[in-house]
C-alpha atoms as a PDB file:
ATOM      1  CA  UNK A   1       0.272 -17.784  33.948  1.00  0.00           C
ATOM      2  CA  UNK A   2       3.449 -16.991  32.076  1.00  0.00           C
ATOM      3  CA  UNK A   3       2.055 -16.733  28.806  1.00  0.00           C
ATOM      4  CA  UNK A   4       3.188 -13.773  26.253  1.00  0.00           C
ATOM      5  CA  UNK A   5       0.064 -12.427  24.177  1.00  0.00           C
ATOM      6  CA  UNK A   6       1.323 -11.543  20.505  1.00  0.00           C
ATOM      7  CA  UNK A   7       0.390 -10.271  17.383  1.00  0.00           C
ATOM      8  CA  UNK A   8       2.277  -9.493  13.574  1.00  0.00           C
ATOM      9  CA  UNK A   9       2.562  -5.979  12.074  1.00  0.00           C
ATOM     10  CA  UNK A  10       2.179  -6.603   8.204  1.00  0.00           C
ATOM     11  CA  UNK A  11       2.350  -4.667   4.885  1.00  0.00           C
ATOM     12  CA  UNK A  12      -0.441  -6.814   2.729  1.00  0.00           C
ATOM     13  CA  UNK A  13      -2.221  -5.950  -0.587  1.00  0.00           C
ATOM     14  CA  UNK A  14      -4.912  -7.510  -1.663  1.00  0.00           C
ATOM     15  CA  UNK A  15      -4.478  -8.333  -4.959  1.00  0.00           C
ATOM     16  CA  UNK A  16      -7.444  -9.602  -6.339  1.00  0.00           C
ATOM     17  CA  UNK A  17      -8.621  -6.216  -5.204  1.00  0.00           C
ATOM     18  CA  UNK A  18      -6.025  -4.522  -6.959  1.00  0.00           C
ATOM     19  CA  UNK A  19      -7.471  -6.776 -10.064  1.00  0.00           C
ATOM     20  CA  UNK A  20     -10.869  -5.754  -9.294  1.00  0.00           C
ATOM     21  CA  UNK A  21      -9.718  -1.838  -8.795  1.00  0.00           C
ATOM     22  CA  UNK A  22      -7.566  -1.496 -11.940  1.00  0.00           C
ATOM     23  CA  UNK A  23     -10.787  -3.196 -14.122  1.00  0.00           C
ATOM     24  CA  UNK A  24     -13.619  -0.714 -12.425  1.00  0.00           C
ATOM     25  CA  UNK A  25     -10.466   2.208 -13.582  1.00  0.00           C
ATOM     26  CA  UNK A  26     -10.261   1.152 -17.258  1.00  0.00           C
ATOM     27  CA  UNK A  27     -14.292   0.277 -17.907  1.00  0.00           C
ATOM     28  CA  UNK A  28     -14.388   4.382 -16.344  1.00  0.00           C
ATOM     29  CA  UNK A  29     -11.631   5.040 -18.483  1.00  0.00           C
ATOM     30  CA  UNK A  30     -13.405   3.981 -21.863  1.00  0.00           C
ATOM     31  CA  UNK A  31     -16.593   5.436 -21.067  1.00  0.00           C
ATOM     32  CA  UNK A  32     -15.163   9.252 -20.045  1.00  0.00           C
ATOM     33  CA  UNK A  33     -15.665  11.953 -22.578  1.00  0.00           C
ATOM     34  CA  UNK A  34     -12.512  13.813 -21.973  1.00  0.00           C
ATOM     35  CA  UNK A  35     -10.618  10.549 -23.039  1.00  0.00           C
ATOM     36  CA  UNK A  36     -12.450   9.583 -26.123  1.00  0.00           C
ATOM     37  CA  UNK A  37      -9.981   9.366 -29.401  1.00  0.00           C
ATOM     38  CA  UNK A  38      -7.223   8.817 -27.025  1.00  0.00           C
ATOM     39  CA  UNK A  39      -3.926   7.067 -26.026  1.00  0.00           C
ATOM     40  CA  UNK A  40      -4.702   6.369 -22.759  1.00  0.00           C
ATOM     41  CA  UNK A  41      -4.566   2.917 -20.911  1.00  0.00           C
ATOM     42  CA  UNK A  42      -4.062   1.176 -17.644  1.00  0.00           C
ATOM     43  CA  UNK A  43      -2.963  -1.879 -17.673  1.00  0.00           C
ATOM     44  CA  UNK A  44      -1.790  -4.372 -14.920  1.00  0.00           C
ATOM     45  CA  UNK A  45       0.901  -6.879 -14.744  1.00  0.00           C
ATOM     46  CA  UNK A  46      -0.407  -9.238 -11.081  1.00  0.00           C
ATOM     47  CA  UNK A  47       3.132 -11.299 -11.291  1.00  0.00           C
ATOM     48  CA  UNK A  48       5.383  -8.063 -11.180  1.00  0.00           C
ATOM     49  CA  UNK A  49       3.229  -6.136  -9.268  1.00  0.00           C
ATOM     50  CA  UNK A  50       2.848  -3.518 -11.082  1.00  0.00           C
ATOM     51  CA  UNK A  51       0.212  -0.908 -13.012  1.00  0.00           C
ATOM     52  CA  UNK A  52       1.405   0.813 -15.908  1.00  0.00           C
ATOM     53  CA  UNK A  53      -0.091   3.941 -16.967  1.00  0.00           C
ATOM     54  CA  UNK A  54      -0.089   5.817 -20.004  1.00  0.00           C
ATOM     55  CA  UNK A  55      -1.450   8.872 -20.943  1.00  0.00           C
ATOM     56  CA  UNK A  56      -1.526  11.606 -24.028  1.00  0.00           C
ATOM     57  CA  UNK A  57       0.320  14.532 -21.721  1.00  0.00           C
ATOM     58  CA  UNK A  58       0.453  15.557 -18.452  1.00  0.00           C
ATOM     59  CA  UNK A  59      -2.784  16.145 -17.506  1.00  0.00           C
ATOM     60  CA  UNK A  60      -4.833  13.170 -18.658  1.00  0.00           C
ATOM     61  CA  UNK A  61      -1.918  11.167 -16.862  1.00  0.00           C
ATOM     62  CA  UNK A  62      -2.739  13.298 -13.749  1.00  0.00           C
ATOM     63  CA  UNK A  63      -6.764  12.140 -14.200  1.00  0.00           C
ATOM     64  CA  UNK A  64      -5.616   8.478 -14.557  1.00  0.00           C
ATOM     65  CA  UNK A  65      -4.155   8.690 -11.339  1.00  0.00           C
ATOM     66  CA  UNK A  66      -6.700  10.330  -9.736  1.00  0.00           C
ATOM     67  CA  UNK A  67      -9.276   7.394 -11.448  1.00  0.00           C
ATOM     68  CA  UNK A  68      -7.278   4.888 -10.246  1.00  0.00           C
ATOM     69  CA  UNK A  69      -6.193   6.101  -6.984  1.00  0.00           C
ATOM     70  CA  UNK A  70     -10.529   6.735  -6.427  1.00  0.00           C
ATOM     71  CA  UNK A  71     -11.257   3.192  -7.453  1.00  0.00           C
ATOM     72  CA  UNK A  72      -7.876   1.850  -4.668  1.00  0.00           C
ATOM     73  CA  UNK A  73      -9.858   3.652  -1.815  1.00  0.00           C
ATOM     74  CA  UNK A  74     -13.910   2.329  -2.615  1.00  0.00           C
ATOM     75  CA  UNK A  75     -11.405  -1.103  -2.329  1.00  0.00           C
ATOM     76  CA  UNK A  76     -10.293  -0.459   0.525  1.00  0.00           C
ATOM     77  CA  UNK A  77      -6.521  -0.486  -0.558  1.00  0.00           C
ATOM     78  CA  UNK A  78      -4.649   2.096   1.254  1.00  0.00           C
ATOM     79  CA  UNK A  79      -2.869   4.661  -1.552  1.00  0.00           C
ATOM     80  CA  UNK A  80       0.368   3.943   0.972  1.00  0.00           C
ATOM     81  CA  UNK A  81       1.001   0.497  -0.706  1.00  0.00           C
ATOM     82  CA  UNK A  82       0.961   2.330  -4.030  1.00  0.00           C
ATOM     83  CA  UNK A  83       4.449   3.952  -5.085  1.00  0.00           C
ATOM     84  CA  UNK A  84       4.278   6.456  -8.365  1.00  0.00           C
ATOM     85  CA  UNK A  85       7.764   6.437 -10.318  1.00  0.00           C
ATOM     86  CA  UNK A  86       8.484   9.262 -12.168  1.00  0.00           C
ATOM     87  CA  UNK A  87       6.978   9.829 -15.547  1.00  0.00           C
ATOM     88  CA  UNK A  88       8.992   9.221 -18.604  1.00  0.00           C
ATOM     89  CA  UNK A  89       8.093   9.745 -22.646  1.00  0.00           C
ATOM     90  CA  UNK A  90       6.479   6.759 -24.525  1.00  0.00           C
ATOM     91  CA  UNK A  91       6.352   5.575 -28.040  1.00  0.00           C
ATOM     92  CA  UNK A  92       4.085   8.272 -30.553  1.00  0.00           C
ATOM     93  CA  UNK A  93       4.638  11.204 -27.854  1.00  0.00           C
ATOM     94  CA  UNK A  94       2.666   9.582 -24.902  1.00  0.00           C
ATOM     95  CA  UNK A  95       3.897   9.105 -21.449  1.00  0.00           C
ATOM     96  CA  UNK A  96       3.793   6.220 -19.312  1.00  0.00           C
ATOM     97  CA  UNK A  97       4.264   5.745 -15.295  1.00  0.00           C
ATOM     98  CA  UNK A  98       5.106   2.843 -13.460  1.00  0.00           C
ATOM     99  CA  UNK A  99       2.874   2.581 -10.240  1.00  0.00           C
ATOM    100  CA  UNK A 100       4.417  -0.039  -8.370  1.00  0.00           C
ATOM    101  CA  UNK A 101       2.157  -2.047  -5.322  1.00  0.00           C
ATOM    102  CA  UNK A 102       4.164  -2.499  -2.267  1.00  0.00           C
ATOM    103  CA  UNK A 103       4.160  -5.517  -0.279  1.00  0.00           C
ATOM    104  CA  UNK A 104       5.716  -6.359   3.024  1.00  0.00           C
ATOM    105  CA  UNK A 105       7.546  -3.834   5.194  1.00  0.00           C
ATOM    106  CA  UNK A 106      11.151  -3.232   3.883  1.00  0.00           C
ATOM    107  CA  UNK A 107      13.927  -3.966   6.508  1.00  0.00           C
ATOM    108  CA  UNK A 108      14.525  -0.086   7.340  1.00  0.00           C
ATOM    109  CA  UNK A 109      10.964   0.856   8.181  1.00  0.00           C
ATOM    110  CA  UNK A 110      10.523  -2.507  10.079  1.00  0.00           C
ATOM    111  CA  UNK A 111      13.178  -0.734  12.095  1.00  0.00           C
ATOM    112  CA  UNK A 112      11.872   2.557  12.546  1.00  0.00           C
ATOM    113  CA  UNK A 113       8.431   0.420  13.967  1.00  0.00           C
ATOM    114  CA  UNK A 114      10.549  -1.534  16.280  1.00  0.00           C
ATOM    115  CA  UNK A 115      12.228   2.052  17.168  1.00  0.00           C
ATOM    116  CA  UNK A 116       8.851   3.338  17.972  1.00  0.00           C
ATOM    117  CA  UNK A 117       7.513   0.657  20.049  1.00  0.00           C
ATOM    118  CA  UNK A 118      10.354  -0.077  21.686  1.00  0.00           C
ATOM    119  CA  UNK A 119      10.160   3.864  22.771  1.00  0.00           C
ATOM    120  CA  UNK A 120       6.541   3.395  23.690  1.00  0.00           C
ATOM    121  CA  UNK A 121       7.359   0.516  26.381  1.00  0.00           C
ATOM    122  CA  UNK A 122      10.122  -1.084  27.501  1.00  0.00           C
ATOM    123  CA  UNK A 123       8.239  -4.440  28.303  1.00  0.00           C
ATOM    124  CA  UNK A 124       7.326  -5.044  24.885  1.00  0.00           C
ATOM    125  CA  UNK A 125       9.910  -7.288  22.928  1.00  0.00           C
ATOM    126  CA  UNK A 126       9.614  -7.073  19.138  1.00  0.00           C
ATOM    127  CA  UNK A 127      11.261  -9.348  16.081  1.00  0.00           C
ATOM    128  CA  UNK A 128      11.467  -8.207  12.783  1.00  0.00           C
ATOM    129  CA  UNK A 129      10.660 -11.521  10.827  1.00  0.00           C
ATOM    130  CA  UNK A 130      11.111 -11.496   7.126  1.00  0.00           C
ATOM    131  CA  UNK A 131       8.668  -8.582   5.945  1.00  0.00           C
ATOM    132  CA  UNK A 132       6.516  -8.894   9.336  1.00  0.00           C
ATOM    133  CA  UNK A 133       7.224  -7.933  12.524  1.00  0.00           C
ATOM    134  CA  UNK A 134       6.112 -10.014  15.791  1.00  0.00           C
ATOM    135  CA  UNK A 135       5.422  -7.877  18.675  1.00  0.00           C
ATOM    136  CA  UNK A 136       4.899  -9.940  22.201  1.00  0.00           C
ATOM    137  CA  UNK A 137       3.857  -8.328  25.679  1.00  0.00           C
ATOM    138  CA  UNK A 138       3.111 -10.092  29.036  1.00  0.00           C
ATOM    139  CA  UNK A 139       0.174  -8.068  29.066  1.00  0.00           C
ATOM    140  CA  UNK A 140      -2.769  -7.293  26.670  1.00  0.00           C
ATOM    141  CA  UNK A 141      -3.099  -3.969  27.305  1.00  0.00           C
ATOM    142  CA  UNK A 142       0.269  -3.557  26.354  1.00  0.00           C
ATOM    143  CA  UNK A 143      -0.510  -4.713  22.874  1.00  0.00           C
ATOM    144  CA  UNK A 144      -3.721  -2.737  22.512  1.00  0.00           C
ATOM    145  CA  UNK A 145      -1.928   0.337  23.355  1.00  0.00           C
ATOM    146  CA  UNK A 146       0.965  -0.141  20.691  1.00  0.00           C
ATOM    147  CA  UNK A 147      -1.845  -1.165  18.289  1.00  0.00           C
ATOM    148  CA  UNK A 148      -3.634   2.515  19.130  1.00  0.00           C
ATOM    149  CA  UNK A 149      -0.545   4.004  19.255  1.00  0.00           C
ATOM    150  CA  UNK A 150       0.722   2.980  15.663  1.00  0.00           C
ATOM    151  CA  UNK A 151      -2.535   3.960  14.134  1.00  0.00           C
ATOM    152  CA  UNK A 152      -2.532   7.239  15.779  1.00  0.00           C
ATOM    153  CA  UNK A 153       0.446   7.986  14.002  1.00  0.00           C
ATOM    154  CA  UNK A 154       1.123   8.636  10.189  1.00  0.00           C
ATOM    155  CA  UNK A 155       3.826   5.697   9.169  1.00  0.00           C
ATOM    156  CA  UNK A 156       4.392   5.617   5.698  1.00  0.00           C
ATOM    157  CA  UNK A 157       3.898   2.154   5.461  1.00  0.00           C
ATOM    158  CA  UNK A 158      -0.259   0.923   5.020  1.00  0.00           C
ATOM    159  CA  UNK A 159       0.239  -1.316   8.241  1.00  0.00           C
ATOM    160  CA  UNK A 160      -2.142  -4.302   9.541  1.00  0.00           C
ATOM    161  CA  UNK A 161      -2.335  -6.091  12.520  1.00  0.00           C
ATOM    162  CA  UNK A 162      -2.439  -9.636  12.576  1.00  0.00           C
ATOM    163  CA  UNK A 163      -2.534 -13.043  14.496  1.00  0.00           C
ATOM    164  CA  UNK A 164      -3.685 -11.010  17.562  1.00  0.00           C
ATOM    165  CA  UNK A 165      -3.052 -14.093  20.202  1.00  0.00           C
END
């Protein structure tokens, strides 16, 4: 048997989820105490991919974070796929932040992966495809030890493993 077993390393957000998460974060948001008579909003744009916060000062825009980054996790959406621009000033004194919701592994880190499994085993031929990666071994325990491997370690990329073949 000359088959090759084979599976894809993605970068995927949910984002219904993401939808779900962001509405569970504002219906919080309106019913805190420390936020009543305030500025503060979150809103989501699904096209762009991208959650925009804004916040009286510095330290209610450190809470909405910490709101919305609690409701991400009881989603299950890993806080990796989440990237926090810097904060900048907003109409009436405010600030605002741009979270932006990463999807797909960008052609660098798919590199770095291939580096690392490549390193692992020599038998195990990789192929960075678009924003996925293929990885195909002769052997299945091949596979399952890259798999264990790459989720031993702490990538800065939320990875999953798909179309395990």
């Amino acid at each position: 048997m000359a088959a090759n077993f084979s599976f894809d390393i993605v970068s995927e957000v949910d984002l219904q989820e993401v939808d779900n998460a962001v509405n569970q974060a504002k219906k919080e948001l309106s019913q805190r105490y420390d936020f009543k008579n305030s500025k503060s909003s979150i809103d989501y744009n699904r096209a762009e991919k991208k959650i925009t916060l804004i916040a009286d000062d510095d330290f209610k825009l450190r809470s909405l974070r910490d709101i919305l980054d609690t409701r991400m996790v009881k989603r299950n959406i890993s806080l990796k796929a989440l990237k926090y621009n810097e904060a900048e000033k907003a109409f009436e004194g405010t600030l605002r932040q741009i979270v932006d919701i990463a999807c797909g592994i960008e052609r660098e880190k798919a590199k770095e992966l291939v580096k690392i499994i490549r390193d692992l085993n020599s038998k195990i031929q990789t192929q960075i495809e678009g924003e996925k990666i293929k990885v195909s071994s002769p052997k299945k325990d091949d596979l399952q030890a890259v798999i264990t491997h790459l989720r031993s370690i702490d990538f800065p990329v939320a990875l999953q493993f798909t179309n395990y073949r």
